[in-house]
PDB file of N, CA and C in Angstrom:
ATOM      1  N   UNK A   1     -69.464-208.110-162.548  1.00  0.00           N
ATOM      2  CA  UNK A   1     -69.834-207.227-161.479  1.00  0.00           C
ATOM      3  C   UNK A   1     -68.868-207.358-160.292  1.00  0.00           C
ATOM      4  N   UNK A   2     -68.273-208.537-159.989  1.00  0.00           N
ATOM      5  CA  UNK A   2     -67.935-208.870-159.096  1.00  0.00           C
ATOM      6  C   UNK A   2     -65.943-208.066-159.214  1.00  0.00           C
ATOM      7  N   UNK A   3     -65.797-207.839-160.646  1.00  0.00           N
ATOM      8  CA  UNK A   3     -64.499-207.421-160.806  1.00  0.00           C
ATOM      9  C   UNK A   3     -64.702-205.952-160.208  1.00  0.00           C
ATOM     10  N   UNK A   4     -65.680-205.439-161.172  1.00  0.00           N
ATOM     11  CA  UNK A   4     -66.335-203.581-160.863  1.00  0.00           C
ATOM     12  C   UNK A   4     -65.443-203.590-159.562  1.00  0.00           C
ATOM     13  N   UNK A   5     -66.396-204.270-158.556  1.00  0.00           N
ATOM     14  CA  UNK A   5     -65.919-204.010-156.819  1.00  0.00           C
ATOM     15  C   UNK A   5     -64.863-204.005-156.837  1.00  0.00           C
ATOM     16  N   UNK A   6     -64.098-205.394-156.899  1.00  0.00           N
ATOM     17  CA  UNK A   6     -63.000-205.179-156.357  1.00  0.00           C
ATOM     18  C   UNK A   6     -62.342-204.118-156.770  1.00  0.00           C
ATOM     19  N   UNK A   7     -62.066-203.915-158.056  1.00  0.00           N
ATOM     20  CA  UNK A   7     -61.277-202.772-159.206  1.00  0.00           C
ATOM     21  C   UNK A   7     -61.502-201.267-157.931  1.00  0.00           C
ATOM     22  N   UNK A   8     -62.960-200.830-157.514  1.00  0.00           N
ATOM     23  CA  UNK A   8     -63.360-199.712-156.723  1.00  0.00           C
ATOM     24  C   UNK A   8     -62.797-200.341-155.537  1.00  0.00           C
ATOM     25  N   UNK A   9     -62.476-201.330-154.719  1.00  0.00           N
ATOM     26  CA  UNK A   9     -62.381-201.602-153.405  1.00  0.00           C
ATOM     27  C   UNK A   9     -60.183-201.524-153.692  1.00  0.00           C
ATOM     28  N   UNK A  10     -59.587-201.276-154.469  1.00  0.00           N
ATOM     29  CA  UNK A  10     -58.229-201.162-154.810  1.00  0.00           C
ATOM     30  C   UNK A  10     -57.771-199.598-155.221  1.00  0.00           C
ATOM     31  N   UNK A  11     -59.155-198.900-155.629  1.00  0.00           N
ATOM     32  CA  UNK A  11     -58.831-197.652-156.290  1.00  0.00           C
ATOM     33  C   UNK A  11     -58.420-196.774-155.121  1.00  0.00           C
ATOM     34  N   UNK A  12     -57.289-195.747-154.950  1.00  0.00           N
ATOM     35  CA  UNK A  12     -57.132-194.808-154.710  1.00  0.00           C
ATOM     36  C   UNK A  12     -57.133-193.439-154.311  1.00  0.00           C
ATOM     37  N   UNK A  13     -57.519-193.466-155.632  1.00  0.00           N
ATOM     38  CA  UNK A  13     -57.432-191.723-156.151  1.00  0.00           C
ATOM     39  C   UNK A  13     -58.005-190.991-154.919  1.00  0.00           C
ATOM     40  N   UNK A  14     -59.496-191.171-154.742  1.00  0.00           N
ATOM     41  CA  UNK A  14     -60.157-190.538-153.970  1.00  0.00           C
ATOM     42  C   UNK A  14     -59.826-190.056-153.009  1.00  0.00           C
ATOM     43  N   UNK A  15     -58.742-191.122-152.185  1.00  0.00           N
ATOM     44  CA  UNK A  15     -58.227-190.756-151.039  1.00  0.00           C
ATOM     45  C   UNK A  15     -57.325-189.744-150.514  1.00  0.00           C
ATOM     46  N   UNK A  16     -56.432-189.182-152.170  1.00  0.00           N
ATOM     47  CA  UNK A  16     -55.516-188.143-152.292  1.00  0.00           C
ATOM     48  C   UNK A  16     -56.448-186.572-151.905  1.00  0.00           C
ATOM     49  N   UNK A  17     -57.311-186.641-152.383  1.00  0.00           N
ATOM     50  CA  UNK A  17     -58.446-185.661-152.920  1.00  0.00           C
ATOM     51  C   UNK A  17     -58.916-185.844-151.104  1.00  0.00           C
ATOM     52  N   UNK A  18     -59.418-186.293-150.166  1.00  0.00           N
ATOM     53  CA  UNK A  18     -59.701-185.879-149.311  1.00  0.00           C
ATOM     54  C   UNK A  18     -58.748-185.192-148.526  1.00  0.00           C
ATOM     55  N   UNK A  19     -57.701-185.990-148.566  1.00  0.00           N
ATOM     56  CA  UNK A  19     -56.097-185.633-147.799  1.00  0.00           C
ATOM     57  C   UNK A  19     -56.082-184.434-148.216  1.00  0.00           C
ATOM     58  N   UNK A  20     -56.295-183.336-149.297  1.00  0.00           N
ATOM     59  CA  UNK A  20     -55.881-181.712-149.577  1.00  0.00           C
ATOM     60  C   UNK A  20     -57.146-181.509-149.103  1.00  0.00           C
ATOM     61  N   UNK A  21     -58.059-181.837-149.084  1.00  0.00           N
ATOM     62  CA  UNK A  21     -59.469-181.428-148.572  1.00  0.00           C
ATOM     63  C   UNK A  21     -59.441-181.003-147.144  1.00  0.00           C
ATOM     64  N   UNK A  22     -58.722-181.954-146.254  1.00  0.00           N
ATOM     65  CA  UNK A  22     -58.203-182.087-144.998  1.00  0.00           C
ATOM     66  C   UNK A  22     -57.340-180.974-144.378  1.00  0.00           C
ATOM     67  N   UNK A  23     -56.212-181.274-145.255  1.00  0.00           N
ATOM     68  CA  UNK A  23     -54.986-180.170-145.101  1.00  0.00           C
ATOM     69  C   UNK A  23     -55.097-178.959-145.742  1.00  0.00           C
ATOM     70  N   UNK A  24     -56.269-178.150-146.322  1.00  0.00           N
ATOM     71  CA  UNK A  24     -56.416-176.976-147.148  1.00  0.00           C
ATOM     72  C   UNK A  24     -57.269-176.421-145.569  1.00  0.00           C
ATOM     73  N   UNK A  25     -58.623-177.184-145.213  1.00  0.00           N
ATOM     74  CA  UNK A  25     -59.656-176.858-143.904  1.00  0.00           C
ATOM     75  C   UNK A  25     -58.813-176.483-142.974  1.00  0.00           C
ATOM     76  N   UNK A  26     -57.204-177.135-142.568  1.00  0.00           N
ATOM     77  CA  UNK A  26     -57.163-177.102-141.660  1.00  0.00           C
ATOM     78  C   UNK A  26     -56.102-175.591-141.720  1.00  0.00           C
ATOM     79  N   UNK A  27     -55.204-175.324-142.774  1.00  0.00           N
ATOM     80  CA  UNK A  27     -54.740-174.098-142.505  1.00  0.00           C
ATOM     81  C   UNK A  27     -55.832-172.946-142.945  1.00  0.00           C
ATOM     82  N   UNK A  28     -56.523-173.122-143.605  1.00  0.00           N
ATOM     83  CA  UNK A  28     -57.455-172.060-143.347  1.00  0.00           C
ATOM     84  C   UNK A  28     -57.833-171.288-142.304  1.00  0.00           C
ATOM     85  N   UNK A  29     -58.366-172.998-141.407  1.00  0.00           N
ATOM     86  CA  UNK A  29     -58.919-172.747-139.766  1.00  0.00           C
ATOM     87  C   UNK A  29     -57.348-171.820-138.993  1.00  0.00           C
ATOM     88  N   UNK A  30     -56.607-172.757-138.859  1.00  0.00           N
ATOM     89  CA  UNK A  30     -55.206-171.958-138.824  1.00  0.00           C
ATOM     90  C   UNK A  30     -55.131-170.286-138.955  1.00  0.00           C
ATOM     91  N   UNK A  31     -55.408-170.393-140.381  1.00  0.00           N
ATOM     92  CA  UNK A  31     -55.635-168.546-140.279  1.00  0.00           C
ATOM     93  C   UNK A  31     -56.675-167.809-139.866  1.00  0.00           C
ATOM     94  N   UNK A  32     -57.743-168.391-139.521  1.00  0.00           N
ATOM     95  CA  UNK A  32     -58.562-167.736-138.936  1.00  0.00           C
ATOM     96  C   UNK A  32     -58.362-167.536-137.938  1.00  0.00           C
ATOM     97  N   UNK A  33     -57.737-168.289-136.733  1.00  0.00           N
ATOM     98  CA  UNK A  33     -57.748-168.506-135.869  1.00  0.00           C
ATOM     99  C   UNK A  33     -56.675-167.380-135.598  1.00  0.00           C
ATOM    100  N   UNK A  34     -55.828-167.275-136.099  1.00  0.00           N
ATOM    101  CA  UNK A  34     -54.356-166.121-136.217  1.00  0.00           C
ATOM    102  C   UNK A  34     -54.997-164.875-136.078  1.00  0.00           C
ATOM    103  N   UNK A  35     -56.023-164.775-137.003  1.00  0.00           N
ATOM    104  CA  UNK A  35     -56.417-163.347-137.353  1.00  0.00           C
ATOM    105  C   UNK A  35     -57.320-162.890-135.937  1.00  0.00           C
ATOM    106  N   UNK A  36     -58.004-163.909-135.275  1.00  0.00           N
ATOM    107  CA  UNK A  36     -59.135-163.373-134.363  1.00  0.00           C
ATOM    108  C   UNK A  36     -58.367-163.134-133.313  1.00  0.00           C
ATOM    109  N   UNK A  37     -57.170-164.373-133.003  1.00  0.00           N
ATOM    110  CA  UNK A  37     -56.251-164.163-131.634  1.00  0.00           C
ATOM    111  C   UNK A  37     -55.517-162.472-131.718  1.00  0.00           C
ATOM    112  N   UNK A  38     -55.151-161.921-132.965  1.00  0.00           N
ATOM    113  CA  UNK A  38     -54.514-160.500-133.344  1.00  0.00           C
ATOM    114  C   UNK A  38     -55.405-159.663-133.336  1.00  0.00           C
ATOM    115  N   UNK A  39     -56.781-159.888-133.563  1.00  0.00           N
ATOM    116  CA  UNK A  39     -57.640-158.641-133.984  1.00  0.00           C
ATOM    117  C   UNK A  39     -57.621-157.510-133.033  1.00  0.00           C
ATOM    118  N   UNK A  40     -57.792-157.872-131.447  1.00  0.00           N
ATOM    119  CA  UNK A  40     -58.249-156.662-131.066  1.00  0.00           C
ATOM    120  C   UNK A  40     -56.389-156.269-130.841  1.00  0.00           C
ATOM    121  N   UNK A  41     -55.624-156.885-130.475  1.00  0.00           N
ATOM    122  CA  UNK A  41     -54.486-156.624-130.567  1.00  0.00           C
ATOM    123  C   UNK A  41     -53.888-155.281-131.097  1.00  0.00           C
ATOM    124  N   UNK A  42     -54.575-155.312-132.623  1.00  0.00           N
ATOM    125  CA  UNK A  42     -54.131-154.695-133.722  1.00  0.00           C
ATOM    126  C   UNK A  42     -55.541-153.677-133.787  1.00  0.00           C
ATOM    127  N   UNK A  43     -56.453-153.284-133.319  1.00  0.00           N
ATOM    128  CA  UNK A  43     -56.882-152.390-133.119  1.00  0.00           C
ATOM    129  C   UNK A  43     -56.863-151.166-131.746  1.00  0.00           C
ATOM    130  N   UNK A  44     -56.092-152.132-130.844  1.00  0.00           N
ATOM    131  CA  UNK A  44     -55.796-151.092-129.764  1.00  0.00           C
ATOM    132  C   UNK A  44     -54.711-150.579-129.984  1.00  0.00           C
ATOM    133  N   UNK A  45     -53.449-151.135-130.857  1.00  0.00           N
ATOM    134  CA  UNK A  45     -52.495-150.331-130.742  1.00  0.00           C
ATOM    135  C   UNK A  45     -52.716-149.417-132.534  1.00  0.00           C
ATOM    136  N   UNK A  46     -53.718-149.255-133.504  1.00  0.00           N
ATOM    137  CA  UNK A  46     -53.905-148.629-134.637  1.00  0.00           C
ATOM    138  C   UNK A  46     -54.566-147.108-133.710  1.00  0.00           C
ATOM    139  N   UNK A  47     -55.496-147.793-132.743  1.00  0.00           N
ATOM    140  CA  UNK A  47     -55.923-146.336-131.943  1.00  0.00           C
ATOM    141  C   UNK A  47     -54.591-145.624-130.752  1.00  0.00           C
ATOM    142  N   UNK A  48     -53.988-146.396-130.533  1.00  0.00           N
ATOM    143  CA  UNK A  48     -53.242-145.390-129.670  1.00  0.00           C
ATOM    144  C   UNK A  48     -52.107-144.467-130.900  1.00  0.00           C
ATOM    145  N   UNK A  49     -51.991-145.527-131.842  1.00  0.00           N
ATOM    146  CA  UNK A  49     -51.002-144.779-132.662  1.00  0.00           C
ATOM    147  C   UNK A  49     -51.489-143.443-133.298  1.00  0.00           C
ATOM    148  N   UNK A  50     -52.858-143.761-133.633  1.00  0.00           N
ATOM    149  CA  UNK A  50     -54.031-142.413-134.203  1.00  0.00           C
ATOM    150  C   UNK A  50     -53.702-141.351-133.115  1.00  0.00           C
ATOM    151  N   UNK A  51     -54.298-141.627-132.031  1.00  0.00           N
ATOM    152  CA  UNK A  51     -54.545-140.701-130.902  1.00  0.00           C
ATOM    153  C   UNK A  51     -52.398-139.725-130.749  1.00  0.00           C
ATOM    154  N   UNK A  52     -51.664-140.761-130.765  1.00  0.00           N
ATOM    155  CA  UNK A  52     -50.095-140.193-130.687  1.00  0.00           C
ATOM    156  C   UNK A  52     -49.937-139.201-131.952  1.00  0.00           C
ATOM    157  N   UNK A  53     -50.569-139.443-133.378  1.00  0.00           N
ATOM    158  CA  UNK A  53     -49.677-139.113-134.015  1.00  0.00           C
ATOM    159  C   UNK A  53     -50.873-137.579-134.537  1.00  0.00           C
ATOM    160  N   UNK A  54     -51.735-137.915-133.871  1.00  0.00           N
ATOM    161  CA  UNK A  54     -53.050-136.899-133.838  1.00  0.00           C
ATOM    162  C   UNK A  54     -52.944-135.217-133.437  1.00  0.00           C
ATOM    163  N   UNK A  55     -52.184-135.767-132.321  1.00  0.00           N
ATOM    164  CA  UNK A  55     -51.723-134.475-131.723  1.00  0.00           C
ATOM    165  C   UNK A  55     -50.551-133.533-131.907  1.00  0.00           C
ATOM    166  N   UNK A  56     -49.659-134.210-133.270  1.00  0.00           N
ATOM    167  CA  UNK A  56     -48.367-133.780-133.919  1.00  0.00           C
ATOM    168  C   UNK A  56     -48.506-132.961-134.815  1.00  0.00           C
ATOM    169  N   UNK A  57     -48.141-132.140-135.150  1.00  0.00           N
ATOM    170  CA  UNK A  57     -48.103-131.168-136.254  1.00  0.00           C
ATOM    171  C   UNK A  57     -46.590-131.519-137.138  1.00  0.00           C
ATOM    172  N   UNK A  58     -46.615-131.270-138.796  1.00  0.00           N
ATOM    173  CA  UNK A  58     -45.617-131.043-139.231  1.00  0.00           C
ATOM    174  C   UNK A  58     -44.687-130.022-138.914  1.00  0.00           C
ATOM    175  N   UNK A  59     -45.290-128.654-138.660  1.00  0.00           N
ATOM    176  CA  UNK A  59     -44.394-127.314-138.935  1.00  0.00           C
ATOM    177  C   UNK A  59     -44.593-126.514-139.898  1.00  0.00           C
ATOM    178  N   UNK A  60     -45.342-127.242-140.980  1.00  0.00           N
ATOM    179  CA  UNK A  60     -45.107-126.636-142.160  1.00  0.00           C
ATOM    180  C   UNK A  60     -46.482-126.201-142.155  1.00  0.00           C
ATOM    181  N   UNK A  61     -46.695-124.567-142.628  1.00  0.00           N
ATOM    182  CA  UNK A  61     -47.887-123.639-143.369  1.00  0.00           C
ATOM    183  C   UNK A  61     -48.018-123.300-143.988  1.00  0.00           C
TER     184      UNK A  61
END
């Protein structure tokens, strides 16, 4: 019993597996964070571009 421990108190692995756990949360958060700082950004200038290109005609009938 006393090996079990130590053998688990030397093991590894686990620790790799939190580290991407870590670094996957954090660019995620990253992109979320991208997308909310752009959002209205990118909806005031989708409406002015609507409203500009609204009032254009091709020419063609």
């Amino acid at each position: 019993m006393i090996k079990f421990f130590k053998n688990f108190k030397k093991d590894e692995d686990g620790a790799v597996t939190v580290d991407w756990v870590v670094l996957t949360a954090a660019v995620v958060g990253l992109g979320v964070a991208g997308v909310t700082t752009v959002k209205s950004g990118v909806g005031t200038l989708a409406s002015t571009i609507s409203s500009g290109v609204g009032g254009t005609s091709l020419g063609v009938e």
